[in-house]
PDB file of N, CA and C in Angstrom:
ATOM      1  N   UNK A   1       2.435 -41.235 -33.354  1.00  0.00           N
ATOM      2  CA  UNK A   1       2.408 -42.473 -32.603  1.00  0.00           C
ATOM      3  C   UNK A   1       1.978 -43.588 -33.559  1.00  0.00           C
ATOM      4  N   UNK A   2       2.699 -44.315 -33.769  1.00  0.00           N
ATOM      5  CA  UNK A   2       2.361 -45.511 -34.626  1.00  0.00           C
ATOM      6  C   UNK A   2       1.850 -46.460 -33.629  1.00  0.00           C
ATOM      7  N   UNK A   3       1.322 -47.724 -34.568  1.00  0.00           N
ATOM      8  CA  UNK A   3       0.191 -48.564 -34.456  1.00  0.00           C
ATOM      9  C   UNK A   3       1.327 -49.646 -33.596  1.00  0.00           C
ATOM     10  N   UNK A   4       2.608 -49.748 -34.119  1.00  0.00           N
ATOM     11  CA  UNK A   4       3.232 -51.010 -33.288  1.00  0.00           C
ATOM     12  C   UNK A   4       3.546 -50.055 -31.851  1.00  0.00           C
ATOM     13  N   UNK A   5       3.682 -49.080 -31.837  1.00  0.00           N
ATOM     14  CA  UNK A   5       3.943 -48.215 -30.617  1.00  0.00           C
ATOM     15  C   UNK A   5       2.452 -48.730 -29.576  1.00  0.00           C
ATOM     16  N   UNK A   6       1.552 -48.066 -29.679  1.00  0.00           N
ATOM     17  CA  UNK A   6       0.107 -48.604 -29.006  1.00  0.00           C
ATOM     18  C   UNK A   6       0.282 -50.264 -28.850  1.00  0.00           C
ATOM     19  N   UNK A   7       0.669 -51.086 -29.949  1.00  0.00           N
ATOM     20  CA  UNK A   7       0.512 -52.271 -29.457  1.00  0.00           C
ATOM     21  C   UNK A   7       1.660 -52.893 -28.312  1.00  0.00           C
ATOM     22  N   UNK A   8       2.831 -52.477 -28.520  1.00  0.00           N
ATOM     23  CA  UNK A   8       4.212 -52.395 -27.733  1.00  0.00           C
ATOM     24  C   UNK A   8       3.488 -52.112 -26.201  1.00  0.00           C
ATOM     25  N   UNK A   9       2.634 -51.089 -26.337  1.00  0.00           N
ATOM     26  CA  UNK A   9       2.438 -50.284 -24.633  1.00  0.00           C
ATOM     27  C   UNK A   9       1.248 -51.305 -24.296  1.00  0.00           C
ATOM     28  N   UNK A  10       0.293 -51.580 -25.244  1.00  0.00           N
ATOM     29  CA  UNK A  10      -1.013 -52.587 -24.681  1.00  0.00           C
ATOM     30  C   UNK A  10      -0.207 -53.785 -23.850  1.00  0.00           C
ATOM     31  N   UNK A  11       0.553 -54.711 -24.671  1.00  0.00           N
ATOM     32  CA  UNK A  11       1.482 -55.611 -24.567  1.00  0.00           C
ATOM     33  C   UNK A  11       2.340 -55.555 -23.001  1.00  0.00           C
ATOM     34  N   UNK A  12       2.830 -54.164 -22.900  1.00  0.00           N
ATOM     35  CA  UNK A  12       3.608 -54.232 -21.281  1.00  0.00           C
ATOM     36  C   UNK A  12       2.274 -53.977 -20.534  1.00  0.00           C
ATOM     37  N   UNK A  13       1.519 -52.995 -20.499  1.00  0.00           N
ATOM     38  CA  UNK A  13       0.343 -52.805 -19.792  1.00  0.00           C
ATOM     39  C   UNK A  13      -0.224 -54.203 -19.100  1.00  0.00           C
ATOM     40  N   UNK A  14      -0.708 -55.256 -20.361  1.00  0.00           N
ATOM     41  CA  UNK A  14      -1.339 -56.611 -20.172  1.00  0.00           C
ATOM     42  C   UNK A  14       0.015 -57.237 -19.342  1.00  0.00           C
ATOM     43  N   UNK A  15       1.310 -57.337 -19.483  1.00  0.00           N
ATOM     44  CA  UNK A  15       2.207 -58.337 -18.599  1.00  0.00           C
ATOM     45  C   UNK A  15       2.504 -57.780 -17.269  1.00  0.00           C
ATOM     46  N   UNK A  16       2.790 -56.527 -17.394  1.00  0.00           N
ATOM     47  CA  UNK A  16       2.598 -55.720 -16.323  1.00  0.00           C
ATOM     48  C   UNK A  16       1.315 -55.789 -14.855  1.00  0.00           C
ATOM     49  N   UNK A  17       0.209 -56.044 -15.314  1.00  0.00           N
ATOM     50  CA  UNK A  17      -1.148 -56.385 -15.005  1.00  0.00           C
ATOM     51  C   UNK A  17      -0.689 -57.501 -14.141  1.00  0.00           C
ATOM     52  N   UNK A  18      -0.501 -58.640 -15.031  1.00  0.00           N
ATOM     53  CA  UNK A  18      -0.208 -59.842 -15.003  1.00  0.00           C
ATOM     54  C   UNK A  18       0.228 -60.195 -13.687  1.00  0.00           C
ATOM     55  N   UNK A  19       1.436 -59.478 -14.059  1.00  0.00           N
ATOM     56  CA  UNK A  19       3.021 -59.869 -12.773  1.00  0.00           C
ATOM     57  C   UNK A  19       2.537 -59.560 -11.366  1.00  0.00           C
ATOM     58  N   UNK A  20       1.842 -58.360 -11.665  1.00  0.00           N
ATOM     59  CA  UNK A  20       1.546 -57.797 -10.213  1.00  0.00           C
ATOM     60  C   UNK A  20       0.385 -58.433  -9.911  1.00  0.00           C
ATOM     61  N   UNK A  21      -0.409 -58.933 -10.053  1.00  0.00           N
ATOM     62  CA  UNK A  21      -1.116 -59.489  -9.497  1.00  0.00           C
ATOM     63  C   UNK A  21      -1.282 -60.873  -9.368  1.00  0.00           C
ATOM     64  N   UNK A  22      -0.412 -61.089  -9.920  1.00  0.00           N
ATOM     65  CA  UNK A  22       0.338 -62.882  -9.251  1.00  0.00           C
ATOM     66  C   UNK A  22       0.289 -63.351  -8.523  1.00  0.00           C
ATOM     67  N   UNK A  23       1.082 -62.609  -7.624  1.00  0.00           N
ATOM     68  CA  UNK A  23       1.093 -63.143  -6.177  1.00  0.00           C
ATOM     69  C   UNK A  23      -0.062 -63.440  -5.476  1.00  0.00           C
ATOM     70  N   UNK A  24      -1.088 -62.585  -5.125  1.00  0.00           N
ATOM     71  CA  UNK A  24      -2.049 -62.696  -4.576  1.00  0.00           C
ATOM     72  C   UNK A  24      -2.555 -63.492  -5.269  1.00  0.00           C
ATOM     73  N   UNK A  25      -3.042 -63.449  -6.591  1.00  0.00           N
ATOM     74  CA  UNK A  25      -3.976 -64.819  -6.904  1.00  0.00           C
ATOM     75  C   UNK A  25      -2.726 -66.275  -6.804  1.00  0.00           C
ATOM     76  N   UNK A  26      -1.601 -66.500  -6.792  1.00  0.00           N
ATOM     77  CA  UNK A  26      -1.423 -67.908  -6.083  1.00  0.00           C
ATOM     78  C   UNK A  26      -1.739 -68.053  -4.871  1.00  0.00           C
ATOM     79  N   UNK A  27      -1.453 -66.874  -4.251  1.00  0.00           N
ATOM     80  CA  UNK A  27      -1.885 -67.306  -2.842  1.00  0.00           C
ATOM     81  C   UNK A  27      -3.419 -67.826  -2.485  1.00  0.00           C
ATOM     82  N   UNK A  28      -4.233 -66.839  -2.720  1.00  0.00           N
ATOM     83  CA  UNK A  28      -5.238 -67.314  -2.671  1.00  0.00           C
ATOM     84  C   UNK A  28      -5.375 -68.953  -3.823  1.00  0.00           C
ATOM     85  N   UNK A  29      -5.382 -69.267  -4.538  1.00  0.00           N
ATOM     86  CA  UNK A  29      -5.121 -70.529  -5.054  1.00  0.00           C
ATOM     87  C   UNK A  29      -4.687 -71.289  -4.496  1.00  0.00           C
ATOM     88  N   UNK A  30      -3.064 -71.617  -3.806  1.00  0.00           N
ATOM     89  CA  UNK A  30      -3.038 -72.326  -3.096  1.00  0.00           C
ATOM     90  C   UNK A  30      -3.274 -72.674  -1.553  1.00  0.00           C
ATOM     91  N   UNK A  31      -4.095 -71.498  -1.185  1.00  0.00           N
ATOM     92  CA  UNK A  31      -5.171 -71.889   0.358  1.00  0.00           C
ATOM     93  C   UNK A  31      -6.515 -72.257   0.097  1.00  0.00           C
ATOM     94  N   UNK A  32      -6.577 -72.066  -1.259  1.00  0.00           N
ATOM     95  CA  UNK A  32      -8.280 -72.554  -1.984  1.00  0.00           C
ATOM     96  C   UNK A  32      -7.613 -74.011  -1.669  1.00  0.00           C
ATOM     97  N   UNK A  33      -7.111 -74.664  -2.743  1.00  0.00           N
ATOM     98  CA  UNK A  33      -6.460 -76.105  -3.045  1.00  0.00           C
ATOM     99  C   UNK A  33      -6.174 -76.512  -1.434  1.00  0.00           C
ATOM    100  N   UNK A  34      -5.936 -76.071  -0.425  1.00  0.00           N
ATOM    101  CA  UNK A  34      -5.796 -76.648   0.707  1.00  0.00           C
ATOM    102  C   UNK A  34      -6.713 -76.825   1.498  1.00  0.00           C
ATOM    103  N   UNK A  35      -7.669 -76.001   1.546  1.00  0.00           N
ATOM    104  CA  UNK A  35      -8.843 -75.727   2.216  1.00  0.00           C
ATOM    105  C   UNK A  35     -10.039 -76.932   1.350  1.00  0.00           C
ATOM    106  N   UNK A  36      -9.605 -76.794   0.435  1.00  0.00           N
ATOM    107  CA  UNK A  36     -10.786 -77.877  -0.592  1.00  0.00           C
ATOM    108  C   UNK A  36     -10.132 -79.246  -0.359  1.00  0.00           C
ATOM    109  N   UNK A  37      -8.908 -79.681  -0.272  1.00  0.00           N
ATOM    110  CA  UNK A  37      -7.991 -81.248   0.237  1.00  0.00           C
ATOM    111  C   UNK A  37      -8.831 -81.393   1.834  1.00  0.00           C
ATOM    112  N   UNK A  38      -8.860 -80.352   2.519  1.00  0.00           N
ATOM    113  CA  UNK A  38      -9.170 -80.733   3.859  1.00  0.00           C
ATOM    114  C   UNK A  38     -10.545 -80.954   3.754  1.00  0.00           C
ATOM    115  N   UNK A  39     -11.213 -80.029   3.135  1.00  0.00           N
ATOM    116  CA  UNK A  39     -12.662 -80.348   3.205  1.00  0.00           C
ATOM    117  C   UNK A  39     -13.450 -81.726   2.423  1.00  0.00           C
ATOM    118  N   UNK A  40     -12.496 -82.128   1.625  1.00  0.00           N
ATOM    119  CA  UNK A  40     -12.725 -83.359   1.096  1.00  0.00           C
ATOM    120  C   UNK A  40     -12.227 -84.653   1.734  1.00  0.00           C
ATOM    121  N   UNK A  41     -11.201 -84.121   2.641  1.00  0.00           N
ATOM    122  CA  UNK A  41     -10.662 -85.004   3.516  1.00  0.00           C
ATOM    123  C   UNK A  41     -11.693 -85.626   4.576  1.00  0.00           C
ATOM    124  N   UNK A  42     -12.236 -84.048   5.287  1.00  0.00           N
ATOM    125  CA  UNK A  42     -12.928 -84.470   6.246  1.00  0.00           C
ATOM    126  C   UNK A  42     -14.999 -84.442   6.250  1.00  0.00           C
ATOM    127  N   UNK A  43     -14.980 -84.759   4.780  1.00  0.00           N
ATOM    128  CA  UNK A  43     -16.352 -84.661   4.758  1.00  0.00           C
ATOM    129  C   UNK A  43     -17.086 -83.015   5.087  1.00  0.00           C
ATOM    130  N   UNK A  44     -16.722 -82.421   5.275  1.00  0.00           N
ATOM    131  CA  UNK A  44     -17.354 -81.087   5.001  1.00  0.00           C
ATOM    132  C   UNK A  44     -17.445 -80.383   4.503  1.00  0.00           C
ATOM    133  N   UNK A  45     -18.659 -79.945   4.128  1.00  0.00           N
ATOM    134  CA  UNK A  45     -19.347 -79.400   2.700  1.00  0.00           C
ATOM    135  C   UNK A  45     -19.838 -78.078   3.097  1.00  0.00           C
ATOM    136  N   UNK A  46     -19.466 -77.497   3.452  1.00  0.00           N
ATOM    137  CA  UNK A  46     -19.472 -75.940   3.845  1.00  0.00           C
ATOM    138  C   UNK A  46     -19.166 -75.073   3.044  1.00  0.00           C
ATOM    139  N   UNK A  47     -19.683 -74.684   2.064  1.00  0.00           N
ATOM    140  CA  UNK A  47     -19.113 -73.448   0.799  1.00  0.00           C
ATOM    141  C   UNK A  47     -18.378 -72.460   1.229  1.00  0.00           C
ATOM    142  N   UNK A  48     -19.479 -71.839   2.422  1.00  0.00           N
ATOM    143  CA  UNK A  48     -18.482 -70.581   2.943  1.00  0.00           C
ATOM    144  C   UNK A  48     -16.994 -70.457   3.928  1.00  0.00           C
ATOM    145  N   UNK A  49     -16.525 -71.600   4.060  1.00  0.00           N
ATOM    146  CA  UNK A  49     -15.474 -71.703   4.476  1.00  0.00           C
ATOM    147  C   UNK A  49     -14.020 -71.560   3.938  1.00  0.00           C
ATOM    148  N   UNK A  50     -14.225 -71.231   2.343  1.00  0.00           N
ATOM    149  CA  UNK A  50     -13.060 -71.122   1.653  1.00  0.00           C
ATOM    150  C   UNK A  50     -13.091 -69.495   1.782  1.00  0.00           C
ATOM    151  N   UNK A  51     -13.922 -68.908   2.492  1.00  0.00           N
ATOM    152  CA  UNK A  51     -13.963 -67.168   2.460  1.00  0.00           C
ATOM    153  C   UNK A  51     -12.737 -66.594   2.891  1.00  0.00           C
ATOM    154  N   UNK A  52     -12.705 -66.933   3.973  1.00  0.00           N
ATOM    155  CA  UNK A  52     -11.561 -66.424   5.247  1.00  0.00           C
ATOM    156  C   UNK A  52      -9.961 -66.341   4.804  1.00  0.00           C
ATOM    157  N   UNK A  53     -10.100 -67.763   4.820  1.00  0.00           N
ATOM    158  CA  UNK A  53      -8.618 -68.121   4.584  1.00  0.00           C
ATOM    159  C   UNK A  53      -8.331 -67.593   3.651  1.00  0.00           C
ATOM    160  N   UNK A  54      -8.840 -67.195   1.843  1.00  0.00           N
ATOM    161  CA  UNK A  54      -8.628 -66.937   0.935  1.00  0.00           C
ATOM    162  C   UNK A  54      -8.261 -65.421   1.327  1.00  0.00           C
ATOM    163  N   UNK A  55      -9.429 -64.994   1.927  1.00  0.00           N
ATOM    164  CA  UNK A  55      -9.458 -63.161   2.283  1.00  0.00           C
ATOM    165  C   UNK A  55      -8.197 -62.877   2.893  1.00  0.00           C
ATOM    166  N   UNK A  56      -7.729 -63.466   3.582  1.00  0.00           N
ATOM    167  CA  UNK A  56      -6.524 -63.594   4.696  1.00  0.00           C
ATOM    168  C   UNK A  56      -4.650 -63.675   3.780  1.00  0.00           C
ATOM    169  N   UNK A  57      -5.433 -64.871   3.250  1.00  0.00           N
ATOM    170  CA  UNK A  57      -4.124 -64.987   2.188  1.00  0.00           C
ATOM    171  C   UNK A  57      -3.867 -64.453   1.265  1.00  0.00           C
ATOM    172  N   UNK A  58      -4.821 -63.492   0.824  1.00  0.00           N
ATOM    173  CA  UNK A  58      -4.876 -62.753  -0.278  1.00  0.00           C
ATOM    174  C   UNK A  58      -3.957 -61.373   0.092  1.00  0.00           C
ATOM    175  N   UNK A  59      -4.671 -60.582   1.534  1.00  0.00           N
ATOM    176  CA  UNK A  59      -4.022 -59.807   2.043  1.00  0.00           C
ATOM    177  C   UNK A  59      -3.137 -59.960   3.127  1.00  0.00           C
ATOM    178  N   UNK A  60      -2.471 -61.349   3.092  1.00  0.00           N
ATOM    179  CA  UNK A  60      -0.932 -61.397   3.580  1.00  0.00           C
ATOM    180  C   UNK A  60       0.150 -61.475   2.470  1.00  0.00           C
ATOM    181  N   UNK A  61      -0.372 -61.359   0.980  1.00  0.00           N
ATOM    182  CA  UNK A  61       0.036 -61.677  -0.190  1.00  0.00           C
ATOM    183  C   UNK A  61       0.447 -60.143  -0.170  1.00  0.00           C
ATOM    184  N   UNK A  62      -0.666 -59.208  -0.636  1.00  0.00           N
ATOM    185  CA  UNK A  62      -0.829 -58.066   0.083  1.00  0.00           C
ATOM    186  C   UNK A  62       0.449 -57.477   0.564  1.00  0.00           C
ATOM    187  N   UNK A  63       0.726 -58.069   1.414  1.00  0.00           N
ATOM    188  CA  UNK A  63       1.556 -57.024   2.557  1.00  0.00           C
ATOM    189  C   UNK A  63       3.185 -57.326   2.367  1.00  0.00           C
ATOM    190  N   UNK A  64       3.199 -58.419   1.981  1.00  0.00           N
ATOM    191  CA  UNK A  64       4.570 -59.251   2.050  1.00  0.00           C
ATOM    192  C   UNK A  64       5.080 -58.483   0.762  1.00  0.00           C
ATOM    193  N   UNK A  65       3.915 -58.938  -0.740  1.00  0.00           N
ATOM    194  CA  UNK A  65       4.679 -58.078  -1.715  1.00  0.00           C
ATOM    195  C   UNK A  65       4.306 -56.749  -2.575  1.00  0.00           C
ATOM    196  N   UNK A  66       3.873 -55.955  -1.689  1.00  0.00           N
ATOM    197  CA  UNK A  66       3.559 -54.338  -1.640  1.00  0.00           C
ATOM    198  C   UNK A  66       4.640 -53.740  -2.021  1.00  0.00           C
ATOM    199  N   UNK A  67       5.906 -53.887  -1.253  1.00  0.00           N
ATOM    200  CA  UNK A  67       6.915 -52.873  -1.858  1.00  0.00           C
ATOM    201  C   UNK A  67       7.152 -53.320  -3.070  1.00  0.00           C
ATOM    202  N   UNK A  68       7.624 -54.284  -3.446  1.00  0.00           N
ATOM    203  CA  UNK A  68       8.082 -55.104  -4.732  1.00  0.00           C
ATOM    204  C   UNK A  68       6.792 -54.249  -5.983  1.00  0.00           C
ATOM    205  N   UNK A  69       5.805 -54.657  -5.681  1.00  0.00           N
ATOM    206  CA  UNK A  69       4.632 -54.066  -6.678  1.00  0.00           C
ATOM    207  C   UNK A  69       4.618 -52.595  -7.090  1.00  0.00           C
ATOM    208  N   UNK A  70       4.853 -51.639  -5.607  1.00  0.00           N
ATOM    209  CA  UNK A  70       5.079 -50.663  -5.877  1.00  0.00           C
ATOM    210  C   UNK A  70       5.900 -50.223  -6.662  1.00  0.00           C
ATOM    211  N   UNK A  71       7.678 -50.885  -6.363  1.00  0.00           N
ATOM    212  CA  UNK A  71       8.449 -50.273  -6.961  1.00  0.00           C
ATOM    213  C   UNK A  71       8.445 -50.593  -8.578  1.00  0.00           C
ATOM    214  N   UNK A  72       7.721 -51.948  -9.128  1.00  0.00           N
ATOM    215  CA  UNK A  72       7.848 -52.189  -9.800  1.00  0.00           C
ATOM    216  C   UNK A  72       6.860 -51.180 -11.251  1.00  0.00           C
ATOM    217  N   UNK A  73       5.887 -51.028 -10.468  1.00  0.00           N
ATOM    218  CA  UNK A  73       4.891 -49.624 -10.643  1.00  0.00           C
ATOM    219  C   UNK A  73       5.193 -48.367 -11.008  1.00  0.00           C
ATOM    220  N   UNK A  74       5.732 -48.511  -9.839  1.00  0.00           N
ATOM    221  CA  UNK A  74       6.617 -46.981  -9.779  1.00  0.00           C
ATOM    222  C   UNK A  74       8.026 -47.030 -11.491  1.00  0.00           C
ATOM    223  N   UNK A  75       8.547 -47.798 -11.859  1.00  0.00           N
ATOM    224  CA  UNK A  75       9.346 -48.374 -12.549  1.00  0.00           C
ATOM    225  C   UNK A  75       8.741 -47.885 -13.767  1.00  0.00           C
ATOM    226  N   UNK A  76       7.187 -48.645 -14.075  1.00  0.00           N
ATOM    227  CA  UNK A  76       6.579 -49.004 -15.114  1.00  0.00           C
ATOM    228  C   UNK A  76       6.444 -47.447 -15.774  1.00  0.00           C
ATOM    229  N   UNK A  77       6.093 -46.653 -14.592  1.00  0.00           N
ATOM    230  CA  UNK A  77       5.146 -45.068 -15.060  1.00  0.00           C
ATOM    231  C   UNK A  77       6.445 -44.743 -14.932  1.00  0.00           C
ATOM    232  N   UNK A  78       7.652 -44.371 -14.989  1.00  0.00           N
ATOM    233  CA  UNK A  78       8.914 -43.440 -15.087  1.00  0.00           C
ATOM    234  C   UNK A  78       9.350 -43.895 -16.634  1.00  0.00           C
ATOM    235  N   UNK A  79       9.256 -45.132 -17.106  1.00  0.00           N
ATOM    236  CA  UNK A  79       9.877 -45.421 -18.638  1.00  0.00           C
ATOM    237  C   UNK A  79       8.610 -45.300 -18.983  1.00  0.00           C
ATOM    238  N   UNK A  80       6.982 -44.890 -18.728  1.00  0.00           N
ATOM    239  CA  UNK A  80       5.995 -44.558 -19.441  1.00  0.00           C
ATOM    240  C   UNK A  80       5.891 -42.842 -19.822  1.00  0.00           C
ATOM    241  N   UNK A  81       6.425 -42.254 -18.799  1.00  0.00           N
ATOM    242  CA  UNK A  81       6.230 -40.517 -18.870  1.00  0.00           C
ATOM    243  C   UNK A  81       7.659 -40.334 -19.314  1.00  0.00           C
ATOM    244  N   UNK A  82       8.966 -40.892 -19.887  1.00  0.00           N
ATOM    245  CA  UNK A  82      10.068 -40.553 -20.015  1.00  0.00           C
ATOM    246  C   UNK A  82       9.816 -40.787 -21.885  1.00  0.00           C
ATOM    247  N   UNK A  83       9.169 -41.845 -22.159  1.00  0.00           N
ATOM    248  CA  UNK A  83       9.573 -42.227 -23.361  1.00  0.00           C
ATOM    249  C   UNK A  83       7.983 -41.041 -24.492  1.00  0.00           C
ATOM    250  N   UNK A  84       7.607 -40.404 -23.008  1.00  0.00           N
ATOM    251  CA  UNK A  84       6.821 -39.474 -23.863  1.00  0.00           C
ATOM    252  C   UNK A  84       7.008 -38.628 -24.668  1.00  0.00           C
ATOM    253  N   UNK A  85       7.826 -37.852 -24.439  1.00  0.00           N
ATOM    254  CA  UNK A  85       8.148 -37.004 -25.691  1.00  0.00           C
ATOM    255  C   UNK A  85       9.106 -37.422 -26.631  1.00  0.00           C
ATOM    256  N   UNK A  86       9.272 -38.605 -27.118  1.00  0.00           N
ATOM    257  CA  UNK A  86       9.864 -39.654 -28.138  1.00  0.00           C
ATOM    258  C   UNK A  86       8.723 -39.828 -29.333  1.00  0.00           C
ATOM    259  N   UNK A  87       7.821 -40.075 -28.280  1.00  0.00           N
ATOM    260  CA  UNK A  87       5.991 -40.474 -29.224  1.00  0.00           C
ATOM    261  C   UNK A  87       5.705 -39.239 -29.923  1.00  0.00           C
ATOM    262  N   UNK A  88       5.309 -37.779 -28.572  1.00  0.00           N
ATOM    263  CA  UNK A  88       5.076 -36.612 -29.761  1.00  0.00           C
ATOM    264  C   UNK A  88       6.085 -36.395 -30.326  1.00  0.00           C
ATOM    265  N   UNK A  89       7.491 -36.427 -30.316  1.00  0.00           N
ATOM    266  CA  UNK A  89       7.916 -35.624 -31.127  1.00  0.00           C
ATOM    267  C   UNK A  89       8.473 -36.338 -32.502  1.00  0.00           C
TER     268      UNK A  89
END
């Protein structure tokens, strides 16, 4: 196993990471950014109010793109356990 091999797999690992967890952090980002416009809108200074909505949007993020993540997962580990015996041998 060479050294550009390990760095090749760190490299998809880190974008891989990335992709899939995208979604949920925009979501939550952009109900933060909305929730913080309103609260600046309307004078209220309530910290714990960005909880909910974020928790909510995070896991409707969650649900909407679950299969997509999976399959894409599922994707990642079939060209990870296929290109294995390329490395040992």
């Amino acid at each position: 196993m060479s050294p550009e091999y390990v760095v090749g797999f760190a490299k998809q690992a880190l974008e891989t990471t990335l992709l899939i967890s995208a979604p949920m952090l925009g979501f939550g980002l952009a109900i933060g950014l909305v929730v913080s416009v309103f609260q600046a809108v309307t004078s209220i200074q309530e910290m714990t109010l960005t909880f909910i909505p974020k928790i909510l949007a995070v896991f409707l993020a969650l649900i909407i793109f679950f299969p997509w993540m999976l399959r894409y997962l599922v994707d990642f580990t079939v060209r990870l356990m296929v290109s294995i015996p390329s490395v040992i041998g």
